[in-house]
Protein backbone atom coordinates (compact mmCIF):
# COMPACT_ATOMS: atom_id res chain seq x y z
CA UNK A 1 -35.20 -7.88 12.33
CA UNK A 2 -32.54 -6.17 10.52
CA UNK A 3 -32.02 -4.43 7.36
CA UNK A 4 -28.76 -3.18 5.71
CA UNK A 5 -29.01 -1.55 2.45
CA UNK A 6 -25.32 -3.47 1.28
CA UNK A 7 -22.84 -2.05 -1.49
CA UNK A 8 -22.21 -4.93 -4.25
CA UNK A 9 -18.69 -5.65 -5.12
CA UNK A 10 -17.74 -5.74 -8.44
CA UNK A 11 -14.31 -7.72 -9.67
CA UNK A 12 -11.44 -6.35 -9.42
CA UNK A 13 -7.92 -5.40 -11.69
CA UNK A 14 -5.27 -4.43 -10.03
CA UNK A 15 -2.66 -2.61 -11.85
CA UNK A 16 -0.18 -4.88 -11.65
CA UNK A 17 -2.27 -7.60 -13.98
CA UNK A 18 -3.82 -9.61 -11.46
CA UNK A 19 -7.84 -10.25 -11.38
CA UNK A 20 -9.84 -10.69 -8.71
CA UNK A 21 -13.71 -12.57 -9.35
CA UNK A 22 -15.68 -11.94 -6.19
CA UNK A 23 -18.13 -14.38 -8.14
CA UNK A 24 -21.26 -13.87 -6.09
CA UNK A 25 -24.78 -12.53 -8.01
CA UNK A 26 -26.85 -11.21 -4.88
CA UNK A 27 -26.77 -10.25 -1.61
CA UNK A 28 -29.53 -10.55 1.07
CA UNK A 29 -30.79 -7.08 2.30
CA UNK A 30 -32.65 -9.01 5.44
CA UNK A 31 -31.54 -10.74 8.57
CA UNK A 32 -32.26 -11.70 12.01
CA UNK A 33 -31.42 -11.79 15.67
CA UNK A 34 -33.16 -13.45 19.14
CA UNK A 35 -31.72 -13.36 22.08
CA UNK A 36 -31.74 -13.97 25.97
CA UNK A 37 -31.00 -12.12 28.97
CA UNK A 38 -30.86 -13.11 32.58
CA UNK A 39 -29.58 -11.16 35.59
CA UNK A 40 -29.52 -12.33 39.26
CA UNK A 41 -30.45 -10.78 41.65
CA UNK A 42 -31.55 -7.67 40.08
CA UNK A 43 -29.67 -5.01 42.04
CA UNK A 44 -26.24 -6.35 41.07
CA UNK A 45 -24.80 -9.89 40.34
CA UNK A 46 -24.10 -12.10 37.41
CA UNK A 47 -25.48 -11.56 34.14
CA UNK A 48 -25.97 -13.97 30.74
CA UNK A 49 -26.88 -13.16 27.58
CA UNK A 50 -27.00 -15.24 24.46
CA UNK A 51 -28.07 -14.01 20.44
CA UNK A 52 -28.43 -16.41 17.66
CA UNK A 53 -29.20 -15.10 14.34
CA UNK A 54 -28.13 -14.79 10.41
CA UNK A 55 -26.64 -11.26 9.12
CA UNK A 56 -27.06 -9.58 6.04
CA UNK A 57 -25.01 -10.38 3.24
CA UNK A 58 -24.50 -12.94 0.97
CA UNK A 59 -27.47 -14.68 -0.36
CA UNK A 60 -27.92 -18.36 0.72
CA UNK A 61 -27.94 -21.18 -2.49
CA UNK A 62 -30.77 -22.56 -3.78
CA UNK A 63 -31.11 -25.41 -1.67
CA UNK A 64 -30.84 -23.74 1.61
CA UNK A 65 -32.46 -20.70 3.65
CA UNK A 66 -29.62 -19.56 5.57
CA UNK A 67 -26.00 -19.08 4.39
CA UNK A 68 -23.63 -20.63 6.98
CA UNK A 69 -21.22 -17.72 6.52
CA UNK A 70 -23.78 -15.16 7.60
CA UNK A 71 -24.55 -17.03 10.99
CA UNK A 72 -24.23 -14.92 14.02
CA UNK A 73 -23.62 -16.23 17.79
CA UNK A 74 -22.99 -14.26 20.92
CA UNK A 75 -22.41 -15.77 24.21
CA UNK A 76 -21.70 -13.01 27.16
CA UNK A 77 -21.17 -13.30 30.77
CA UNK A 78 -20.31 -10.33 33.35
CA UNK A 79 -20.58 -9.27 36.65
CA UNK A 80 -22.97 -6.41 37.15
CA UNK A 81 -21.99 -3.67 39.19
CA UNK A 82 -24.61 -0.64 39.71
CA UNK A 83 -23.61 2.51 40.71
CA UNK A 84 -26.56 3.08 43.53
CA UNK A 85 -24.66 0.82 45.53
CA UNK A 86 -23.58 2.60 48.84
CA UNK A 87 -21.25 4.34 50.03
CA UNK A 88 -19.52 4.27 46.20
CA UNK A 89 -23.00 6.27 45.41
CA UNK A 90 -24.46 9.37 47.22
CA UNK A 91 -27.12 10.39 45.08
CA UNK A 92 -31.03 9.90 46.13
């Protein structure tokens, strides 16, 4: 679960004459995030992870739970590389 406490922005005049209307009346102080991690073999190796969720920020409309342009996605894959591997470490 996440919370961010967001600033609301106002419209805008620049000095030059030209307006800018944010045009929004709410933001969403609540959002979300699940994710999964996998790593094989455990020592060192490949690793995956993957996090879905929705960000704070603009509230959704009516109609729907989830604004689209708060949606979050992460897809991550590495090679994992510890550093008790010998002879690279010497430690215990």
């Amino acid at each position: 679960m996440l919370f961010a406490p967001l600033i609301g922005i106002k419209d805008f005049t620049n000095t030059d004459g030209r307006k800018f209307d944010v045009k929004y009346d709410g933001v969403s102080h609540i959002g979300y995030r699940m994710g999964w991690f996998f790593r094989k073999p455990k020592d060192s190796g490949f690793s995956f992870k993957l996090e879905l969720g929705s960000r704070p920020g603009f509230k959704a409309a009516k109609d729907k739970y989830i604004n689209p342009k708060n949606l979050y996605g992460m897809l991550t894959f590495g090679l994992y590389i510890p550093l008790k591997i010998k002879p690279v470490y010497d430690g215990e």
